[in-house]
N, C-alpha and C. Protein backbone atom coordinates (compact mmCIF):
# COMPACT_ATOMS: atom_id res chain seq x y z
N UNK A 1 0.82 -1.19 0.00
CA UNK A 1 0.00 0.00 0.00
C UNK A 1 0.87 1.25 0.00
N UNK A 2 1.78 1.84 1.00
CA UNK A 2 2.90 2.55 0.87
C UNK A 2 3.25 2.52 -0.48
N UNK A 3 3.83 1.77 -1.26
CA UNK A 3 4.51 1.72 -2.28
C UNK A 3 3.47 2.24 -3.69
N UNK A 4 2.50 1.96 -3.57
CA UNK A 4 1.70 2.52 -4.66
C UNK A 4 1.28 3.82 -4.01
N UNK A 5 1.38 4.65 -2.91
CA UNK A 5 1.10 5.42 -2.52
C UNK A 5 2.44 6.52 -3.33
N UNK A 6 3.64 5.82 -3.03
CA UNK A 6 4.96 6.60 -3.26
C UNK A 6 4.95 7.17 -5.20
N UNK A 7 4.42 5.83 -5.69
CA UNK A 7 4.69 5.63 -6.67
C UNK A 7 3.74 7.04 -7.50
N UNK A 8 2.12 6.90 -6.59
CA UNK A 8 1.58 7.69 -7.20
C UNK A 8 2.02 9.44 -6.78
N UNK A 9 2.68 9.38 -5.57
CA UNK A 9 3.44 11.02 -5.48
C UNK A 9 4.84 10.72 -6.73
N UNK A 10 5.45 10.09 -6.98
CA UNK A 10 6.51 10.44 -7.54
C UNK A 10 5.96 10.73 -9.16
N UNK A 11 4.86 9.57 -10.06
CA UNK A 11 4.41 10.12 -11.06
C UNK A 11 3.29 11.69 -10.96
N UNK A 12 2.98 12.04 -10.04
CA UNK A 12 2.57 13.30 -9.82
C UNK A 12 3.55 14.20 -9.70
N UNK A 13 4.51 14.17 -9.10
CA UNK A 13 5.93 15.34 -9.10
C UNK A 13 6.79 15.20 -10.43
N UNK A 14 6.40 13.96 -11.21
CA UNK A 14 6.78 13.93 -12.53
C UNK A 14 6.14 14.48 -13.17
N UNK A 15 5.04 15.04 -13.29
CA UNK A 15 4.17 15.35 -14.27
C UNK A 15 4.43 16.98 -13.62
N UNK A 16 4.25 17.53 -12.56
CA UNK A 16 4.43 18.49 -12.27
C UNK A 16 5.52 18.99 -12.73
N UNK A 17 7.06 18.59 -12.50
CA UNK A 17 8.30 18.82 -13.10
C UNK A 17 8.10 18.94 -14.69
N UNK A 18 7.59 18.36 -15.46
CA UNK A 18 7.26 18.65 -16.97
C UNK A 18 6.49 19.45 -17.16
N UNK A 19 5.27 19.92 -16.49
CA UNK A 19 4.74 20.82 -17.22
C UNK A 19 5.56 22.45 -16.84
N UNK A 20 6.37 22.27 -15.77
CA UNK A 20 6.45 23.57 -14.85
C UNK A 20 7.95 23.83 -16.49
N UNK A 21 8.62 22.60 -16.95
CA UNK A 21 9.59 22.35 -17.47
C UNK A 21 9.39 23.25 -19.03
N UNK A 22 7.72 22.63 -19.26
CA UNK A 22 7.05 22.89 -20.34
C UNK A 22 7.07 24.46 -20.74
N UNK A 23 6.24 24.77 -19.44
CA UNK A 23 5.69 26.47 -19.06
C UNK A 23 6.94 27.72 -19.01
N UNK A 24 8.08 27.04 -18.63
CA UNK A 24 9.48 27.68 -18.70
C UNK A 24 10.06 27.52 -20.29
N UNK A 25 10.05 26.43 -20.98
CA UNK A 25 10.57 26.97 -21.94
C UNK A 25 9.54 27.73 -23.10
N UNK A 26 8.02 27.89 -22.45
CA UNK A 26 7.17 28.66 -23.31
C UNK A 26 7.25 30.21 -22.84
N UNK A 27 7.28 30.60 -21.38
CA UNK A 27 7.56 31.95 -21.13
C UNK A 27 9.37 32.02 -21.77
N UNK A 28 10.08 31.14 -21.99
CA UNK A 28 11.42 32.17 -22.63
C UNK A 28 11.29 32.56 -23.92
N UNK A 29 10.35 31.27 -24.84
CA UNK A 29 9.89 31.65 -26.35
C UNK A 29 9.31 33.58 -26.49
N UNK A 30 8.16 33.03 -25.25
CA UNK A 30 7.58 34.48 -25.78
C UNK A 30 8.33 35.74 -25.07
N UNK A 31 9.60 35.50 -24.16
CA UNK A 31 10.44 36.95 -23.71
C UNK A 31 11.08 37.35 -25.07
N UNK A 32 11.78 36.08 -25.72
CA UNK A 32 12.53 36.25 -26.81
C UNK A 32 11.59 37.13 -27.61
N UNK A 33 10.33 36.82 -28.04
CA UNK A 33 9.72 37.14 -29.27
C UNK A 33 9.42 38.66 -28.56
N UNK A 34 8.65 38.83 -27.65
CA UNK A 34 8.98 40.31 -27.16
C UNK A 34 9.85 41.47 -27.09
N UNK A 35 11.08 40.79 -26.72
CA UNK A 35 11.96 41.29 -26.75
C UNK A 35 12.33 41.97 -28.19
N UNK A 36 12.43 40.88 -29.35
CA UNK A 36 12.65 41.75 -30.47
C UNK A 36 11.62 42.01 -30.96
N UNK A 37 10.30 42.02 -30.68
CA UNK A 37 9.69 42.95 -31.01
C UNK A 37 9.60 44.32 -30.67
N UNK A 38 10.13 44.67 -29.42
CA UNK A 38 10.54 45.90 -29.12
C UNK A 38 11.59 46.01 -29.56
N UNK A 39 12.59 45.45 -29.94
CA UNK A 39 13.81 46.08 -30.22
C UNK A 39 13.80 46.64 -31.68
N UNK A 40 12.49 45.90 -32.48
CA UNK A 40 12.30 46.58 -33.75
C UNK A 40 11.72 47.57 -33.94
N UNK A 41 10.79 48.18 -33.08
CA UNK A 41 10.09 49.32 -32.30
C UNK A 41 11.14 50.32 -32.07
N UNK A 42 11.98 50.24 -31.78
CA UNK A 42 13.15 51.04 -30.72
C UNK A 42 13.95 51.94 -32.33
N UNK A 43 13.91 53.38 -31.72
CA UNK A 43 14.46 54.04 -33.43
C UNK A 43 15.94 53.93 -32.90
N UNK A 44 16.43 53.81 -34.38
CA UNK A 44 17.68 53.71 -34.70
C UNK A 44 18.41 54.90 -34.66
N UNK A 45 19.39 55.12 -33.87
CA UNK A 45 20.41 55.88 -33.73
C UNK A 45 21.33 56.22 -35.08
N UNK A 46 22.03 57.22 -34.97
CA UNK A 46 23.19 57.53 -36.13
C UNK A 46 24.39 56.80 -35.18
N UNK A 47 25.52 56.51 -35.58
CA UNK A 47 26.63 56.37 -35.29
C UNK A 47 27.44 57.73 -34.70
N UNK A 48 28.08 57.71 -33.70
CA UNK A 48 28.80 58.91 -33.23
C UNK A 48 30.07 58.64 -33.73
N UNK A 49 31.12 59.52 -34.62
CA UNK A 49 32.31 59.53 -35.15
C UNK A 49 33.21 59.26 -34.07
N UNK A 50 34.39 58.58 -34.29
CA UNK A 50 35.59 58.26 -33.47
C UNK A 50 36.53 59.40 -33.59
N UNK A 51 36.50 59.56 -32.00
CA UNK A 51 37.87 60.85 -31.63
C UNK A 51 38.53 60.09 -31.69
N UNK A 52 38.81 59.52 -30.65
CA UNK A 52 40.52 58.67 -30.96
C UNK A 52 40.89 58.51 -32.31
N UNK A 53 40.16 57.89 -33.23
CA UNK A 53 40.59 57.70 -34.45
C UNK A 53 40.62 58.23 -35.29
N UNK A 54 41.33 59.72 -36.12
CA UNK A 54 40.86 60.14 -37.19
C UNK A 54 40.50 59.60 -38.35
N UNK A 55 38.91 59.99 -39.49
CA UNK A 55 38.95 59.47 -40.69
C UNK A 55 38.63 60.56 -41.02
N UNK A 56 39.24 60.64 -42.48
CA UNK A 56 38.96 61.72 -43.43
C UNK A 56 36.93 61.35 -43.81
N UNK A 57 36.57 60.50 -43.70
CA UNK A 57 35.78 59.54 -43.98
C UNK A 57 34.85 59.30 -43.09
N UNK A 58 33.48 59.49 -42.84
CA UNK A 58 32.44 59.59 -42.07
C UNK A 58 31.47 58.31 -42.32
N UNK A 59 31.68 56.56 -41.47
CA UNK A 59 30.64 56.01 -42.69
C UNK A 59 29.40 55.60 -41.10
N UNK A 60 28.85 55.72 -41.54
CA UNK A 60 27.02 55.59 -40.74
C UNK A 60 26.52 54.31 -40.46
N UNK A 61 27.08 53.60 -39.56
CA UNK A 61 26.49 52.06 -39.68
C UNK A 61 24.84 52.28 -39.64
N UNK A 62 24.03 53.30 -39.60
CA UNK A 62 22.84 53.26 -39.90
C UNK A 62 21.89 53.21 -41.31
N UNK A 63 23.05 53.91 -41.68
CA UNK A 63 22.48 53.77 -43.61
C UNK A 63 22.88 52.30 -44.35
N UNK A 64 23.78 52.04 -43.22
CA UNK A 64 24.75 50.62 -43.95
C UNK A 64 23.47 49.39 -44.10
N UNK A 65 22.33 49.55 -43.15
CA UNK A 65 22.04 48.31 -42.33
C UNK A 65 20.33 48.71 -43.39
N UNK A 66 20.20 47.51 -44.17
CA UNK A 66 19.60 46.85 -45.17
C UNK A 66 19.16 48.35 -46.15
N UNK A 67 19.91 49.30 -46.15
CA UNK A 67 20.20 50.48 -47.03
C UNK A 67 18.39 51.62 -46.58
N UNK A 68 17.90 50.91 -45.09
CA UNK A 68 16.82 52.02 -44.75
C UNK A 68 16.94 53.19 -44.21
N UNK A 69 16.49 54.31 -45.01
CA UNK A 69 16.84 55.86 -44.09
C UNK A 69 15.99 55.85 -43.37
N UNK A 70 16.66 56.14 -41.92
CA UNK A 70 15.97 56.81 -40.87
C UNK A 70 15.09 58.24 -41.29
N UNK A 71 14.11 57.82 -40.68
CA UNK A 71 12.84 58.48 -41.01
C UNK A 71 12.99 60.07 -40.92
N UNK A 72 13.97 60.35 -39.27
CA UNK A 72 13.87 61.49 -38.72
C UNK A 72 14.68 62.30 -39.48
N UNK A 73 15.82 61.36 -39.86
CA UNK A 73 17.09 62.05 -40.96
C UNK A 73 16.31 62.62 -42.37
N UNK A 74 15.71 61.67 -43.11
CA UNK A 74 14.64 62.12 -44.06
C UNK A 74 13.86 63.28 -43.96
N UNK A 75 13.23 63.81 -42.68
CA UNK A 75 12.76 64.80 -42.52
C UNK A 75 13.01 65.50 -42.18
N UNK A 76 14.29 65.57 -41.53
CA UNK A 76 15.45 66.89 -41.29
C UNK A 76 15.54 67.32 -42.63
N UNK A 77 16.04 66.19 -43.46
CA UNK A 77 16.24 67.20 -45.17
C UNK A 77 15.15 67.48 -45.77
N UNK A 78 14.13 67.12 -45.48
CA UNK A 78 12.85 67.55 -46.29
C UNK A 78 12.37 69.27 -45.67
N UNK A 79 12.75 69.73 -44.13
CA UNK A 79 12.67 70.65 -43.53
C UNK A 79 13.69 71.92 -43.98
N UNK A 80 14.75 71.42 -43.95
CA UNK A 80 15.69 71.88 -44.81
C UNK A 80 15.73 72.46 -45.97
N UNK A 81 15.32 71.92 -46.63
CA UNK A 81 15.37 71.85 -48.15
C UNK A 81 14.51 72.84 -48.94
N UNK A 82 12.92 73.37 -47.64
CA UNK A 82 11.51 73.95 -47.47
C UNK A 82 12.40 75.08 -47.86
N UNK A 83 11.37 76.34 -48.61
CA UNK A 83 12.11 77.49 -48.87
C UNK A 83 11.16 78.32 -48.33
N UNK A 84 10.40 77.89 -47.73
CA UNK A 84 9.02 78.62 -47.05
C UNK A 84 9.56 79.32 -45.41
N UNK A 85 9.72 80.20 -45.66
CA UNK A 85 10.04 80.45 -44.06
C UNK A 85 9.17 81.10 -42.98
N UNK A 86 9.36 80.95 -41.89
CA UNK A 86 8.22 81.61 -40.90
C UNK A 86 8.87 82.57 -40.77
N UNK A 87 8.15 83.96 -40.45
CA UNK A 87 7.83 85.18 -40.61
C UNK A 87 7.34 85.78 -39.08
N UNK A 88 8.22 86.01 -38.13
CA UNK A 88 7.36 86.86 -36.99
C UNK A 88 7.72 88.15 -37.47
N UNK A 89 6.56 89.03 -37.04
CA UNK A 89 6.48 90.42 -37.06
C UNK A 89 6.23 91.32 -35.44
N UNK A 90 6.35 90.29 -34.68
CA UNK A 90 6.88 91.01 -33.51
C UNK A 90 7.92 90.84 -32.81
N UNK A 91 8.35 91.64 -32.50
CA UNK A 91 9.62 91.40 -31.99
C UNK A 91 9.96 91.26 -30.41
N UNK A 92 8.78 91.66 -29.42
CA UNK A 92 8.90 91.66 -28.36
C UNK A 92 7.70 89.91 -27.66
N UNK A 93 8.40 89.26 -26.62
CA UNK A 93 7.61 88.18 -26.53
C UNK A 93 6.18 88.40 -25.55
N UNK A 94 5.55 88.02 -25.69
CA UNK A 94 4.25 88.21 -24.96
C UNK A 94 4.28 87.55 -23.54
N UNK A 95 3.54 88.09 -22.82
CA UNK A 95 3.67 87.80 -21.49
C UNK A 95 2.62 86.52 -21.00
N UNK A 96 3.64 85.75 -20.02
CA UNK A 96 2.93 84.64 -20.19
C UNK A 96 2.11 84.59 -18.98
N UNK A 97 2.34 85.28 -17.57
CA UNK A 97 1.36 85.66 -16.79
C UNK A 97 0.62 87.12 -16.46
N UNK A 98 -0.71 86.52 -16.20
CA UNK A 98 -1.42 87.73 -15.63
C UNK A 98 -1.39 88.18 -14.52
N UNK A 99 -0.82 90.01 -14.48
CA UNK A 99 -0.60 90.25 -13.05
C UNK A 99 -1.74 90.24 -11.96
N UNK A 100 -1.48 90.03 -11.17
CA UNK A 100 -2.88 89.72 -9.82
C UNK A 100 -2.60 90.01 -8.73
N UNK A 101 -3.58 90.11 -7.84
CA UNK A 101 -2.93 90.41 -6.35
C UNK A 101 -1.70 89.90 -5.56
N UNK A 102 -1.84 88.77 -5.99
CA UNK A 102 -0.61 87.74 -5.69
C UNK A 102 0.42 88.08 -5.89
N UNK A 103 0.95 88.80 -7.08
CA UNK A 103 2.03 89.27 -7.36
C UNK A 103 2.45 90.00 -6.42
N UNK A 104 1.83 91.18 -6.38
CA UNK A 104 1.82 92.93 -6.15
C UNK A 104 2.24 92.39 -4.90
N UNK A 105 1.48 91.62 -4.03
CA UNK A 105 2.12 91.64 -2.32
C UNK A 105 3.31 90.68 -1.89
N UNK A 106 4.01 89.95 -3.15
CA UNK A 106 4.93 88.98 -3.18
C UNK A 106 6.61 90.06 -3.60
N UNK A 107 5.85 91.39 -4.42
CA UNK A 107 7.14 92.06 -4.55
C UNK A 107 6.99 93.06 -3.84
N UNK A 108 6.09 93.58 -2.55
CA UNK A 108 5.92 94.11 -1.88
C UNK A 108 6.64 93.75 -0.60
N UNK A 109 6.74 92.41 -0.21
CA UNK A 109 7.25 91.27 0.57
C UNK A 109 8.95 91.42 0.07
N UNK A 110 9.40 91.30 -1.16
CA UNK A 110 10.74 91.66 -1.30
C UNK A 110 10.93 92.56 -1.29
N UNK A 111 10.74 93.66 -1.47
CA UNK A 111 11.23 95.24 -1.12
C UNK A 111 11.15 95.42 0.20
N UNK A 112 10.76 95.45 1.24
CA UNK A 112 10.46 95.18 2.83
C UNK A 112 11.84 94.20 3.29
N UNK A 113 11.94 93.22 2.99
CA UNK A 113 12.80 92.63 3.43
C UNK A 113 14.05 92.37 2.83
N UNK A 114 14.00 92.27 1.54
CA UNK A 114 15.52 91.86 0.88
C UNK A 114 15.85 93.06 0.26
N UNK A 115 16.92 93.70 1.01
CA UNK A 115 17.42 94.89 -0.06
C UNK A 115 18.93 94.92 -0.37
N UNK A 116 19.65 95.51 -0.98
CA UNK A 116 20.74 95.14 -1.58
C UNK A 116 21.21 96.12 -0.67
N UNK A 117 23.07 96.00 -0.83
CA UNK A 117 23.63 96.50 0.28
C UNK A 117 23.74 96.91 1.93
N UNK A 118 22.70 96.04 2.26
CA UNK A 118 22.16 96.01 3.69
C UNK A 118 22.57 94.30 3.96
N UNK A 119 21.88 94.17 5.58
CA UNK A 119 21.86 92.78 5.78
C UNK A 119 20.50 92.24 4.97
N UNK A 120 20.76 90.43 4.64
CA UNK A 120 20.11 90.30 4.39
C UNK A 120 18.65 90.83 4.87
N UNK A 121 18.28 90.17 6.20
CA UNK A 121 16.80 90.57 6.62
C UNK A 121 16.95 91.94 7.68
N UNK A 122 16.43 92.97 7.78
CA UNK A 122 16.82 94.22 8.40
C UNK A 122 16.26 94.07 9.63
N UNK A 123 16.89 93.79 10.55
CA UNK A 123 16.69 93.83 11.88
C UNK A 123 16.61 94.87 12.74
N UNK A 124 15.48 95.35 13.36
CA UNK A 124 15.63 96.72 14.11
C UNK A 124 16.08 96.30 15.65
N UNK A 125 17.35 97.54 15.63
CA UNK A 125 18.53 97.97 16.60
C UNK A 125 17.54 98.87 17.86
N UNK A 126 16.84 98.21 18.87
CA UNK A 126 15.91 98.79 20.11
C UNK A 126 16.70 99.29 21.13
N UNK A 127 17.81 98.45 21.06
CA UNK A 127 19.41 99.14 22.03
C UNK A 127 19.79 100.25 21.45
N UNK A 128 19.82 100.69 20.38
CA UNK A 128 21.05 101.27 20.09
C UNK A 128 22.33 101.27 20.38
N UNK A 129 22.58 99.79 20.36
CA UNK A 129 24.09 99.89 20.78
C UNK A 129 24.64 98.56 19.50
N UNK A 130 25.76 99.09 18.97
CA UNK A 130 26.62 98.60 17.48
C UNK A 130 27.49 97.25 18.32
N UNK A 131 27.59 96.58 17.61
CA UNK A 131 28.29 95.22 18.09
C UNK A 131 29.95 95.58 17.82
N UNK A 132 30.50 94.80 18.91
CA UNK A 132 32.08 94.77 18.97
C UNK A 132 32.90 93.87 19.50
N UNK A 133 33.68 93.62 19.05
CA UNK A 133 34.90 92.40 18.54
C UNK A 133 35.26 92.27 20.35
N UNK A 134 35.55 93.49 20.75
CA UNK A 134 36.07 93.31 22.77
C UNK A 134 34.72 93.01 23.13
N UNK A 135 35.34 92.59 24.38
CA UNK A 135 34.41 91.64 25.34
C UNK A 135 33.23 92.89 26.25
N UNK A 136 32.16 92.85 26.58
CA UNK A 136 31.40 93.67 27.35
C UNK A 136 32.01 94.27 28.37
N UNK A 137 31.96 95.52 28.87
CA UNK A 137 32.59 95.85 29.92
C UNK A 137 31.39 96.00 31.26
N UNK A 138 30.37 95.65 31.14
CA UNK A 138 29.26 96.23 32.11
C UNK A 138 29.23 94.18 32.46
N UNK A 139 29.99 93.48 31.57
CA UNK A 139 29.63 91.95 32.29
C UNK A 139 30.96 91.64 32.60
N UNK A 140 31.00 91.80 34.10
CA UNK A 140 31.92 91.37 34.66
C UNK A 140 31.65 89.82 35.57
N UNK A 141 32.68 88.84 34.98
CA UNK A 141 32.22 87.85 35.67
C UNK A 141 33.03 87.08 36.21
């Protein structure tokens, strides 16, 4: 009895081990197929020229690769090429906020407190007495 008991856990952890075996090499199929499907998605870069290496000679492993122009390059020269030009006739830029109360008491708030050639925040002096480098003479201790 034991023994057909064992037998039937071990063909159950067999069958489990295969399908789990199964299910793993079907999620790597479809990472693979994902994968380059985004990677065919993904725009193609130009090549950046070699400092270290001088060439008189500039070659583009992007034009190289099955002879397709990049789209964006195509429409750089098609932009280019336009003899149509835009035309402003003003010369000053328009303002992009509307003044409001908010403002008015925010630069009201900096003039009050931040002024140039002073301390930063202006502290009123109720002593009248100027600060100094010697020690107090009225604290004797």
């Amino acid at each position: 009895m034991l023994w057909n008991q064992l037998d039937v856990v071990h063909d159950f952890s067999s069958t489990i081990h295969y399908f789990v075996q199964q299910l793993t090499e079907e999620e790597v199929k479809i990472e693979e197929e994902t994968r380059d499907h985004f990677d065919a998605l993904a725009p193609k870069r130009n090549t950046k020229p070699q400092r270290s290496e001088y060439s008189s000679t500039y070659t583009n492993a992007l034009n190289s690769i099955n002879g397709v122009i990049n789209p964006e390059y195509a429409q750089f020269h098609l932009l280019e090429k336009d003899t149509q030009k835009l035309v402003y006739n003003e010369n000053k830029a328009a303002e992009e906020f509307m003044e409001t109360e908010y403002y008015s008491d925010l630069n009201c708030i900096d003039r009050q407190h931040h002024r140039t050639g002073t301390w930063f925040i202006k502290v009123e002096n109720t002593y009248r007495v100027s600060f100094s480098v010697a020690p107090d003479a009225w604290l004797d201790i």
